[in-house]
C-alpha atoms as a PDB file:
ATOM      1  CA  UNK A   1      -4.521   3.781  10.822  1.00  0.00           C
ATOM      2  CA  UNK A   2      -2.843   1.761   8.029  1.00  0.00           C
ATOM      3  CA  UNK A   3       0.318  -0.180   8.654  1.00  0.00           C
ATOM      4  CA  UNK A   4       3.081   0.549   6.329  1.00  0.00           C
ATOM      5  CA  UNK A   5       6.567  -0.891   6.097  1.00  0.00           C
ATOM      6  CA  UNK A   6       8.810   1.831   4.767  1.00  0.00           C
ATOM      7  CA  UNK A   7      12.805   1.076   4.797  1.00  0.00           C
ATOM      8  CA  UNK A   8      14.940   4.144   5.538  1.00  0.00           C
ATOM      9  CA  UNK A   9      18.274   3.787   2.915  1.00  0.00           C
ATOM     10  CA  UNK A  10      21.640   5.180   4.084  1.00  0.00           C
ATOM     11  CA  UNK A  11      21.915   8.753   5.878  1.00  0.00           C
ATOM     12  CA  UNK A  12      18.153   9.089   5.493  1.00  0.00           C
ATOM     13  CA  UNK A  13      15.615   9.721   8.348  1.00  0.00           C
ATOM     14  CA  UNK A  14      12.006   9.902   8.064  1.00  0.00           C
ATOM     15  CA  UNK A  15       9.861  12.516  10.179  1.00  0.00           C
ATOM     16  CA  UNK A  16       6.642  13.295  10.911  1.00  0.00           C
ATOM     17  CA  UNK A  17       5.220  16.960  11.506  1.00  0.00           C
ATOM     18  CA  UNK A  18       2.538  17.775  14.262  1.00  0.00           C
ATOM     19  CA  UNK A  19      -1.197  18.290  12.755  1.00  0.00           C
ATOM     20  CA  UNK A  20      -1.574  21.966  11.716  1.00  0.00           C
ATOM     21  CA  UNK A  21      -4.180  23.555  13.426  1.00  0.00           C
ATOM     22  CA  UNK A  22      -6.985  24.677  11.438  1.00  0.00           C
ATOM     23  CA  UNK A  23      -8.106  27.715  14.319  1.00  0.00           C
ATOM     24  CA  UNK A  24      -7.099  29.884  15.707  1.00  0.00           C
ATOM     25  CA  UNK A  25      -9.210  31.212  18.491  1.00  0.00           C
ATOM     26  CA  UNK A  26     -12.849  31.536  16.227  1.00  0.00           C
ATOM     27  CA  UNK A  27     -10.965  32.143  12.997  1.00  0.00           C
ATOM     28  CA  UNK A  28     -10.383  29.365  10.286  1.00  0.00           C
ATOM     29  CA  UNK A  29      -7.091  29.766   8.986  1.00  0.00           C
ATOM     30  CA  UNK A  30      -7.014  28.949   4.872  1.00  0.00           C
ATOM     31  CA  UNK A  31      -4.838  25.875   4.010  1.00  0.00           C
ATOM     32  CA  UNK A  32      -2.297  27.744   2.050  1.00  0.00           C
ATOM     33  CA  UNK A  33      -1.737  29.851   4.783  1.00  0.00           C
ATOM     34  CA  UNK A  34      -0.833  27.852   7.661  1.00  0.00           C
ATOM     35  CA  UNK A  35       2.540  27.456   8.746  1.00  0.00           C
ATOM     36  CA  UNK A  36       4.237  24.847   8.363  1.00  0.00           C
ATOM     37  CA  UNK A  37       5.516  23.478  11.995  1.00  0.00           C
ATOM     38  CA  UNK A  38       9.695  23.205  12.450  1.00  0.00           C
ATOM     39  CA  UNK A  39       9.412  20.340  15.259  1.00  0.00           C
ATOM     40  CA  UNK A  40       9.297  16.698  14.138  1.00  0.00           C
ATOM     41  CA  UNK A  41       9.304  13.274  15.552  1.00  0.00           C
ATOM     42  CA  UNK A  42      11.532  10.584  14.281  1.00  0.00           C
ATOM     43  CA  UNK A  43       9.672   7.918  12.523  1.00  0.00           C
ATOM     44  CA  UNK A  44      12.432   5.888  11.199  1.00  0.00           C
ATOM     45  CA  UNK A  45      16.215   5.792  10.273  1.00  0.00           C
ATOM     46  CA  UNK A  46      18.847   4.843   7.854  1.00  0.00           C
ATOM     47  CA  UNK A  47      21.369   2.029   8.781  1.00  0.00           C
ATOM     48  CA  UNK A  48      24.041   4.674   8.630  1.00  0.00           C
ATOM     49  CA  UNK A  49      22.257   6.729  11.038  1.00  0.00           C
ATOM     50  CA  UNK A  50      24.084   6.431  14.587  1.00  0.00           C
ATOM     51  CA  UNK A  51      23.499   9.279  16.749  1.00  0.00           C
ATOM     52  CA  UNK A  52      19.221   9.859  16.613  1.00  0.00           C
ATOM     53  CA  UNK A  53      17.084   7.609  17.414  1.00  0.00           C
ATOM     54  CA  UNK A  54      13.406   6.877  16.961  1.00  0.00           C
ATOM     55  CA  UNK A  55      10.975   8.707  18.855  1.00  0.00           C
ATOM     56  CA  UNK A  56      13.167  11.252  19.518  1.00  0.00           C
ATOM     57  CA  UNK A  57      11.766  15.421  18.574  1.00  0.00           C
ATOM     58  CA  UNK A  58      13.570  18.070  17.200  1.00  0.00           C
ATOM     59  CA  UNK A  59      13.805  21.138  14.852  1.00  0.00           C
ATOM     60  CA  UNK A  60      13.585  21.074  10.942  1.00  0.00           C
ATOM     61  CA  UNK A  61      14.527  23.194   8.435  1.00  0.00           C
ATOM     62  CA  UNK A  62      11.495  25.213   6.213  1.00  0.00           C
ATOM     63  CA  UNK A  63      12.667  23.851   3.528  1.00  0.00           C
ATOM     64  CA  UNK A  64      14.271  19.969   4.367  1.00  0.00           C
ATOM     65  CA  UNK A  65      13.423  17.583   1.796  1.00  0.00           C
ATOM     66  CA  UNK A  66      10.299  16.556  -0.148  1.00  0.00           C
ATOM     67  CA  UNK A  67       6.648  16.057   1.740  1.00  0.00           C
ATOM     68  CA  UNK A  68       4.916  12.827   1.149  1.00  0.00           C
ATOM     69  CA  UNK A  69       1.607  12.440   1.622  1.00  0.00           C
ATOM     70  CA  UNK A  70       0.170   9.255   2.667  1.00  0.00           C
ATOM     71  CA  UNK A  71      -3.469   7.078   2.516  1.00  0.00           C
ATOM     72  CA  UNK A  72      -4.953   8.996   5.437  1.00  0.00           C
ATOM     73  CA  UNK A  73      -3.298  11.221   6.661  1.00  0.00           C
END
């Protein structure tokens, strides 16, 4: 895995979503129609960010901000 340095402005967190599985059982689920998963995991936070913490899980809304996808991943 590549090391990046990302900086997290203001009220901003960054989260990362759980691998989607791609069976279920012995059927292979299209990509388009997965589900998106709700729980995250703190990656990083803004500097105006005082009550979550990295590491730390929790729920997220459907639709909460944009999706960025990364070199590998």
């Amino acid at each position: 895995m590549k090391v990046i340095n990302i900086k997290v402005l203001g009220k901003r967190v960054l989260l990362r979503r759980p691998e989607i599985t791609e069976k279920i059982g012995s059927i292979i689920v299209p990509e388009r129609h997965r589900a998106r998963p709700q729980e995250a995991e703190v990656i990083a936070v803004g500097d105006l960010v005082t009550d979550i913490g990295v590491g730390r899980r929790g729920l997220v809304g459907k639709c909460a901000g944009p999706d960025i996808k990364m070199d590998g991943g």
